[in-house]
Protein backbone atom coordinates (compact mmCIF):
# COMPACT_ATOMS: atom_id res chain seq x y z
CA UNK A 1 0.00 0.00 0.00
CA UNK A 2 3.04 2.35 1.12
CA UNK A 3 4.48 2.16 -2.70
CA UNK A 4 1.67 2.86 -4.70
CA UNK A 5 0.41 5.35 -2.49
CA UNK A 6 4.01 7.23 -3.05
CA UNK A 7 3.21 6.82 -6.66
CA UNK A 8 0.01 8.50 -6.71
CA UNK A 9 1.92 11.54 -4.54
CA UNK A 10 4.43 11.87 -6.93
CA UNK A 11 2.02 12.26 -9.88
CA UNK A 12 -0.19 14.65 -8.46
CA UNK A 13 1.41 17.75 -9.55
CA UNK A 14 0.84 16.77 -12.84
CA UNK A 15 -3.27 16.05 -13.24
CA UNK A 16 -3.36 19.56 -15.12
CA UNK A 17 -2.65 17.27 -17.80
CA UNK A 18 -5.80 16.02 -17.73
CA UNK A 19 -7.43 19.21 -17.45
CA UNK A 20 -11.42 18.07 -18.32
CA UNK A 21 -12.54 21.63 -20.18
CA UNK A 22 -9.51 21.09 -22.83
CA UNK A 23 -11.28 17.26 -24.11
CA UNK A 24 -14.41 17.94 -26.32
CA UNK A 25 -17.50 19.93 -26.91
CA UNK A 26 -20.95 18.75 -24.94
CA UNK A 27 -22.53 16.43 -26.58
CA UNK A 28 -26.64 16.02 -26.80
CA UNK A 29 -27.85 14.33 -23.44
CA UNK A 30 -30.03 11.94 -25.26
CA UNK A 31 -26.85 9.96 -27.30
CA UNK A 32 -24.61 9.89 -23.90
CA UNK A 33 -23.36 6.52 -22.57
CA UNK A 34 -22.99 6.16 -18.73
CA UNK A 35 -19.32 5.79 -17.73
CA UNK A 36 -19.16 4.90 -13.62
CA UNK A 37 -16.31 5.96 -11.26
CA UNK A 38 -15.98 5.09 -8.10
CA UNK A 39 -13.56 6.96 -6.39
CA UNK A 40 -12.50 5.07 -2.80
CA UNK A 41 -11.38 8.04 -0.46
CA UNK A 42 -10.56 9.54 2.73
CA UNK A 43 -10.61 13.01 4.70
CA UNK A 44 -7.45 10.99 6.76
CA UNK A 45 -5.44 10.81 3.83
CA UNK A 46 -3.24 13.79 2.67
CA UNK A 47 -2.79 11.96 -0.60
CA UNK A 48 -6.68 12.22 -1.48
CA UNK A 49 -7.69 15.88 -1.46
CA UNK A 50 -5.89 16.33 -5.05
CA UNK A 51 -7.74 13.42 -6.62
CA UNK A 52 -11.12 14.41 -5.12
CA UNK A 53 -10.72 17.94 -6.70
CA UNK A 54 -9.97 16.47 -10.03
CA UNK A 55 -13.09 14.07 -10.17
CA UNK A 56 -14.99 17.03 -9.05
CA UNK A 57 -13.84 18.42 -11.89
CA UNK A 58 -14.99 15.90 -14.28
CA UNK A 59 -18.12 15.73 -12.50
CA UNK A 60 -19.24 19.20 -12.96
CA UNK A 61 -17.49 19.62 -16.11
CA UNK A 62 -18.39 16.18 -18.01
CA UNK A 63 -15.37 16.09 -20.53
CA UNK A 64 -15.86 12.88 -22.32
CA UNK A 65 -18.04 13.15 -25.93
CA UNK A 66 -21.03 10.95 -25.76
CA UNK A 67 -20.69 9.47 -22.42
CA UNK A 68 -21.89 10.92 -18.89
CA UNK A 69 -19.95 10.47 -15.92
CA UNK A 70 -21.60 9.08 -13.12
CA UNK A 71 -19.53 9.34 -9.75
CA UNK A 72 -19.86 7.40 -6.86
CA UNK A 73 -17.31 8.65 -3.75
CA UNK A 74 -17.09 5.89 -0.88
CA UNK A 75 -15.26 7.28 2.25
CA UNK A 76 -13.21 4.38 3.65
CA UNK A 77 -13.06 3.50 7.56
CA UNK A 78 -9.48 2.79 7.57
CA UNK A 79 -7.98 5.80 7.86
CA UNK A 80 -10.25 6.85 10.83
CA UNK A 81 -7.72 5.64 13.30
CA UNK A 82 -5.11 8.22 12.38
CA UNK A 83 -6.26 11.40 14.46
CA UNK A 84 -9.87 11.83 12.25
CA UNK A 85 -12.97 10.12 12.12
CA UNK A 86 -14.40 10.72 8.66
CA UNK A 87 -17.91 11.34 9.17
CA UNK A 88 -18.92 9.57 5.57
CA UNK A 89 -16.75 6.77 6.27
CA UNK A 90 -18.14 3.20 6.43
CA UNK A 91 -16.32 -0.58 6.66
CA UNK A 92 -18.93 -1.05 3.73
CA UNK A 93 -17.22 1.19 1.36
CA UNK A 94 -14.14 -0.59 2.53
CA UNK A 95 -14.79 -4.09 1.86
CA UNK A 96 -16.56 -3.15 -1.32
CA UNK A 97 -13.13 -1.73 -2.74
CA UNK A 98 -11.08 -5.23 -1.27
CA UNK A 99 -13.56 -6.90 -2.78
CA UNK A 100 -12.58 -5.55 -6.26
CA UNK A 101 -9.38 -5.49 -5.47
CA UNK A 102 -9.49 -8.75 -5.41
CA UNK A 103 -11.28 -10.02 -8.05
CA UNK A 104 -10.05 -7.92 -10.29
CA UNK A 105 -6.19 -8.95 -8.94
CA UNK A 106 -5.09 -5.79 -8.57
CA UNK A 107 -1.36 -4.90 -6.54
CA UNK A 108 -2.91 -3.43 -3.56
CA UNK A 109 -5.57 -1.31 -1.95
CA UNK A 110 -5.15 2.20 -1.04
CA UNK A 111 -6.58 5.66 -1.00
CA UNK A 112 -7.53 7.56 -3.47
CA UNK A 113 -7.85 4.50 -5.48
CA UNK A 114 -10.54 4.69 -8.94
CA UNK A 115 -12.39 1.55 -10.31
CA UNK A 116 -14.21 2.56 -13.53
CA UNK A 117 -17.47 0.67 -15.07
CA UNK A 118 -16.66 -2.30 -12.01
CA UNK A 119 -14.02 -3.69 -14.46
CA UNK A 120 -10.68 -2.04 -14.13
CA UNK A 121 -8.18 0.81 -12.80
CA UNK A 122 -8.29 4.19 -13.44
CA UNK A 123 -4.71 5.66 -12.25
CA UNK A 124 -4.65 9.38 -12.48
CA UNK A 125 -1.24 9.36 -11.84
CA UNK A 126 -0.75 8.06 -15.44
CA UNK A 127 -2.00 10.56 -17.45
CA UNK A 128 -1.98 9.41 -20.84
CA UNK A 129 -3.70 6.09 -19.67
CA UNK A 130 -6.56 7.39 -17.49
CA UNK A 131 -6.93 9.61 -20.52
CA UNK A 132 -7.06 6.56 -22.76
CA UNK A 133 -9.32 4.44 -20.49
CA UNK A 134 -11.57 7.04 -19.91
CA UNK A 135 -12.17 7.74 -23.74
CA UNK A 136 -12.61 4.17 -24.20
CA UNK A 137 -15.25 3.56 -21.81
CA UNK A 138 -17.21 6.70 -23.41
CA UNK A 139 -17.69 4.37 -26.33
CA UNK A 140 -18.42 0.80 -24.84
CA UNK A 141 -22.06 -0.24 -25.08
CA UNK A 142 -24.17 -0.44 -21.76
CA UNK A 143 -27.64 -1.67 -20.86
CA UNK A 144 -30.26 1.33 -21.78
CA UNK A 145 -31.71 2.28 -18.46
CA UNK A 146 -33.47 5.75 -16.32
CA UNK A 147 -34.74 7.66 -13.79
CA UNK A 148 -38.22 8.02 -14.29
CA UNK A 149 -38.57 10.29 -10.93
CA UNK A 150 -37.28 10.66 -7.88
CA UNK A 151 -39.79 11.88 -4.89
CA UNK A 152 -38.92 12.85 -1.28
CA UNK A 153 -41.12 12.62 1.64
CA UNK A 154 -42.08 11.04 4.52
CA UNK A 155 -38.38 11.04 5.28
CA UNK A 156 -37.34 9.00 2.44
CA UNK A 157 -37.16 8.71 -1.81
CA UNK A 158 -39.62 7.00 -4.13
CA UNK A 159 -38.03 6.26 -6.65
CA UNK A 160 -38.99 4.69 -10.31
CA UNK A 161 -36.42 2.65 -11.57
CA UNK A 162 -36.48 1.16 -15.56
CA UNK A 163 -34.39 -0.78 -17.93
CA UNK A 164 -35.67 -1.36 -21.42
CA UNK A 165 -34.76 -4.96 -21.86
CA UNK A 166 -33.07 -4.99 -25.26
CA UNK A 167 -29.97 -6.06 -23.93
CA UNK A 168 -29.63 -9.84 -24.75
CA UNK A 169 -26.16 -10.07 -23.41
CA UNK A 170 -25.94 -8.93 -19.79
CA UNK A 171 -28.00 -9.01 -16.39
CA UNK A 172 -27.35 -8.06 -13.03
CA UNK A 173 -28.26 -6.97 -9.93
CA UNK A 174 -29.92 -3.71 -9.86
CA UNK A 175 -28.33 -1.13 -6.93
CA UNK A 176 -29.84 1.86 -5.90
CA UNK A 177 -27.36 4.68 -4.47
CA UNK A 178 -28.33 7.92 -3.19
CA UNK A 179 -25.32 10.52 -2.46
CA UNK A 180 -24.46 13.78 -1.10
CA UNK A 181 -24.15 15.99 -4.08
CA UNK A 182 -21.79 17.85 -2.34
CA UNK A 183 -20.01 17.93 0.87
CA UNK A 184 -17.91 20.20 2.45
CA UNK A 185 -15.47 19.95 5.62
CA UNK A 186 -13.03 21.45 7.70
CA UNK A 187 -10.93 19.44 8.59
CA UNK A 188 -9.74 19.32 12.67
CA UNK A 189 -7.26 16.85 12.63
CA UNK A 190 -5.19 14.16 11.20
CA UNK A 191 -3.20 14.23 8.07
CA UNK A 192 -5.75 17.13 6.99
CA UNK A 193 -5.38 19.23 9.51
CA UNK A 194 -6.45 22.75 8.77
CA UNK A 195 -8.11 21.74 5.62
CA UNK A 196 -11.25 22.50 3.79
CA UNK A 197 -12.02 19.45 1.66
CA UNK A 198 -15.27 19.23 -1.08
CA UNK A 199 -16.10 16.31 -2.27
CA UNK A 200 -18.87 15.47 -5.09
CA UNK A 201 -21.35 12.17 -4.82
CA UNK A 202 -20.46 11.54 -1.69
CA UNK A 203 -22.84 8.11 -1.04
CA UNK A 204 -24.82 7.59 1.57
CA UNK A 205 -26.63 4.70 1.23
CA UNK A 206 -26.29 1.48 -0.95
CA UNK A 207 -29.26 -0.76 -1.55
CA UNK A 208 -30.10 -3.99 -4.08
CA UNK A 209 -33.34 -2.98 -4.77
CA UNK A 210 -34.16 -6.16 -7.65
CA UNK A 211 -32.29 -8.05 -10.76
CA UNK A 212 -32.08 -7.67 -14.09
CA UNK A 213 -32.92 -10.96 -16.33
CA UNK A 214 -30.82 -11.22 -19.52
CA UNK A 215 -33.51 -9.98 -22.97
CA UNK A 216 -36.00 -9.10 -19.97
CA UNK A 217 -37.49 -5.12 -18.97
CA UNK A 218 -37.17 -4.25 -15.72
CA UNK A 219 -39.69 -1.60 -14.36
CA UNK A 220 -39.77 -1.04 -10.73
CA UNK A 221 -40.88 1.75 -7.91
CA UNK A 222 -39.00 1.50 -4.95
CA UNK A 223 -39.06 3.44 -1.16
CA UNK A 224 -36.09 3.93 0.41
CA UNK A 225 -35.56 5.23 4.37
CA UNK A 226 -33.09 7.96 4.52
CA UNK A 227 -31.31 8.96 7.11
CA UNK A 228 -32.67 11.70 9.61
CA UNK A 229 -30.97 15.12 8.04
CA UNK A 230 -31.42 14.37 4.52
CA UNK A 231 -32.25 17.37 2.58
CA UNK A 232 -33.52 16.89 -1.53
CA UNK A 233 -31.75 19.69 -2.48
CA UNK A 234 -28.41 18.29 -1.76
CA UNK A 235 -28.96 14.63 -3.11
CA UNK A 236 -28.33 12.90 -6.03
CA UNK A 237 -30.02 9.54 -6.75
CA UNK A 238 -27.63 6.64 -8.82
CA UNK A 239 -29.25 3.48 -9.91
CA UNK A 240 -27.15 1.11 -11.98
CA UNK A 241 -27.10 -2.69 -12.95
CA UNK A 242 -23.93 -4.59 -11.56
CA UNK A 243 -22.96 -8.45 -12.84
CA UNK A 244 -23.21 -10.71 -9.44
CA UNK A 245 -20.39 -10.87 -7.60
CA UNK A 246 -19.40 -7.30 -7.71
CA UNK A 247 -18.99 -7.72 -11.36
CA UNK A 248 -18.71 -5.14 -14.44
CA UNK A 249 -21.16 -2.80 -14.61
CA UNK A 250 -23.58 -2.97 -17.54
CA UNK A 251 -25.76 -0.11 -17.25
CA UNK A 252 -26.46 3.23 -15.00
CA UNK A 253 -28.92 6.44 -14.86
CA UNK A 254 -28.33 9.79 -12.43
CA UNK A 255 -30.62 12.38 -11.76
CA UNK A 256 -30.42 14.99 -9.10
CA UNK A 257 -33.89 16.35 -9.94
CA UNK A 258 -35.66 15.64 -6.31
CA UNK A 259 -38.56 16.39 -6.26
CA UNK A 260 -40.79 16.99 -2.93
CA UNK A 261 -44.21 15.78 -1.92
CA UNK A 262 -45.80 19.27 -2.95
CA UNK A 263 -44.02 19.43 -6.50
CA UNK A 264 -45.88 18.07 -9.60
CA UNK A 265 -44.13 14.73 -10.76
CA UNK A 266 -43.04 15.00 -14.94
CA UNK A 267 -44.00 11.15 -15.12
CA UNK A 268 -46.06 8.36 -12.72
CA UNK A 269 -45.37 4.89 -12.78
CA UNK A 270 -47.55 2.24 -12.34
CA UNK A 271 -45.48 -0.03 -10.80
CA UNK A 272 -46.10 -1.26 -7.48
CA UNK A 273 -44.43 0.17 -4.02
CA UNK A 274 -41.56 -1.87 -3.24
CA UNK A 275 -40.93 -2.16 0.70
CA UNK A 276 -37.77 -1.47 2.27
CA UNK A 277 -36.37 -4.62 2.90
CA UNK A 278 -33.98 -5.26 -0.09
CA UNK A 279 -31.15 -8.18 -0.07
CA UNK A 280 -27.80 -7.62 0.20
C-alpha cells in the first residue's frame, strides 16, 4: 500500500494534464453513454484531497463526448484511526473496494484508489492512460436504463427505476445509491489538519433494490428510508445494474432532480411500491 500510495503523490502535480474543459464539446444528453467511477477516499489521507478535486472536476465539467460520468465517492473507515474520524466513512465502502481489489487482482488497496465501469483501474497518476481508459469507456455499449422520478417525503425517496430490456447479453443486480451531491469539511485533525475538503457524490446509502434478467425489462418503484438530516436539495439519486459478484457494470442512470411531496411529478409509474427490505 506504502508504494503505490508514493506513486500516486508523486504524480499529483501533474493532473493539469488532464485538465477536463480542454477534451471535447458537450454532446446532446439523449446519445450519452454512462461511464461509472468510483472513487474510494478519505478526509485521513493527505494523498486524497488532489484526486477528489480532479473528479470534481470531471463531474461538474463532463469532458468525455457521448458518455456521462456518473460518480460514486465511498469514504473508507481505515484511515479513521489516524487522528480523524471521517464522518462519511463506512467498513462497507471498505470491503466493497477489497472486494474488487481482489477479483479484479489488482497490486494493492489504497486511498484515493478509482475503479471505472466495475471492471478495471483508473490511475490518475498516469496521465496518458486514465486519458485513454476514460475515452474508451465513453464508447463501450451499456444496458439502456433511467430515472423516471425521484420523490422525497415522509423522510425517504420514491423512486422509479427502468431498464428497457433490449440487452440480450448482460444481467445483473440492480443497486440503488443515493449521495451527497456535495459535501464540504473542515478538517480538525489528522493528516488534513487545517483543511477545507469538497467532495462530489459523496454516497450515503447502498441498496439492491431487484435483478435484471438477460432480454428481460425491468420496471420497478422503490421506497427507500433515509437517514434523519437528509435534505432533496443536496442529493443525487444513482441506480445502476452490476454483474453478481461485484462484477462489471452494464448499465447506470443519475438524476439529481428531487422532487418533494408538494411538487408536480413529470412522469407516474404504475409499478407497485416496493418495501424497504432489499437483499444484500
Amino acid at each position: 500500500m506504502a508504494d503505490v500510495r508514493k506513486a500516486v503523490i508523486g504524480a499529483l502535480a501533474l493532473m493539469s494534464g488532464l485538465a477536463p474543459v480542454a477534451w471535447a464539446a458537450a454532446t446532446p444528453e439523449a446519445a450519452k453513454t454512462p461511464v461509472v467511477m468510483e472513487l474510494f477516499t478519505s478526509e485521513g489521507c493527505s494523498s486524497c484531497p488532489p484526486v477528489d478535486t480532479w473528479v470534481e472536476q470531471l463531474d461538474r465539467a463532463q469532458p468525455l463526448p457521448g458518455a456521462e460520468l456518473i460518480v460514486l465517492s465511498e469514504h473508507v473507515d481505515y484511515w479513521d484511526q489516524d487522528g480523524w474520524l471521517d464522518p462519511y466513512s463506512s467498513a462497507r465502502w471498505s470491503d466493497r473496494q477489497r472486494e474488487y481489489v481482489r477479483d479484479l487482482a489488482l497490486s494493492d488497496v489504497y486511498t484515493p484508489q478509482i475503479i471505472l465501469d466495475g471492471k478495471e483501474e483508473l490511475k490518475p497518476a498516469d496521465l496518458q492512460s486514465a486519458r485513454r481508459t476514460l475515452q474508451i469507456a465513453a464508447h463501450v455499449p451499456m444496458m439502456a436504463m433511467r430515472i423516471d422520478s425521484a420523490r422525497f417525503s415522509r423522510g425517504g425517496l420514491t423512486v422509479h427505476v427502468a431498464a428497457d430490456g433490449t440487452d440480450e447479453k448482460h444481467g445483473g443486480d440492480v443497486f440503488l445509491a443515493v449521495a451527497l451531491d456535495k459535501a464540504v469539511t473542515d478538517v480538525l485533525a489528522g493528516e488534513n489538519d487545517g483543511k477545507k475538503l469538497i467532495n462530489v457524490a459523496v454516497v450515503k446509502q447502498l441498496v439492491k433494490i431487484g435483478k435484471v434478467q438477460k432480454g428481460k425489462p425491468f420496471d420497478m418503484t422503490f421506497y427507500l428510508k433515509l437517514w434523519p438530516d437528509a435534505d432533496p436539495a443536496n442529493m443525487r439519486v444513482i441506480a445502476f445494474v452490476q454483474e453478481s459478484g461485484q462484477g462489471k457494470i452494464v448499465g447506470a442512470a443519475m438524476t439529481r432532480d428531487i422532487r418533494t411531496a408538494e411538487q408536480p411529478s413529470t412522469r407516474t409509474s404504475a409499478s407497485e411500491l416496493q418495501p424497504n427490505n432489499p437483499s444484500r
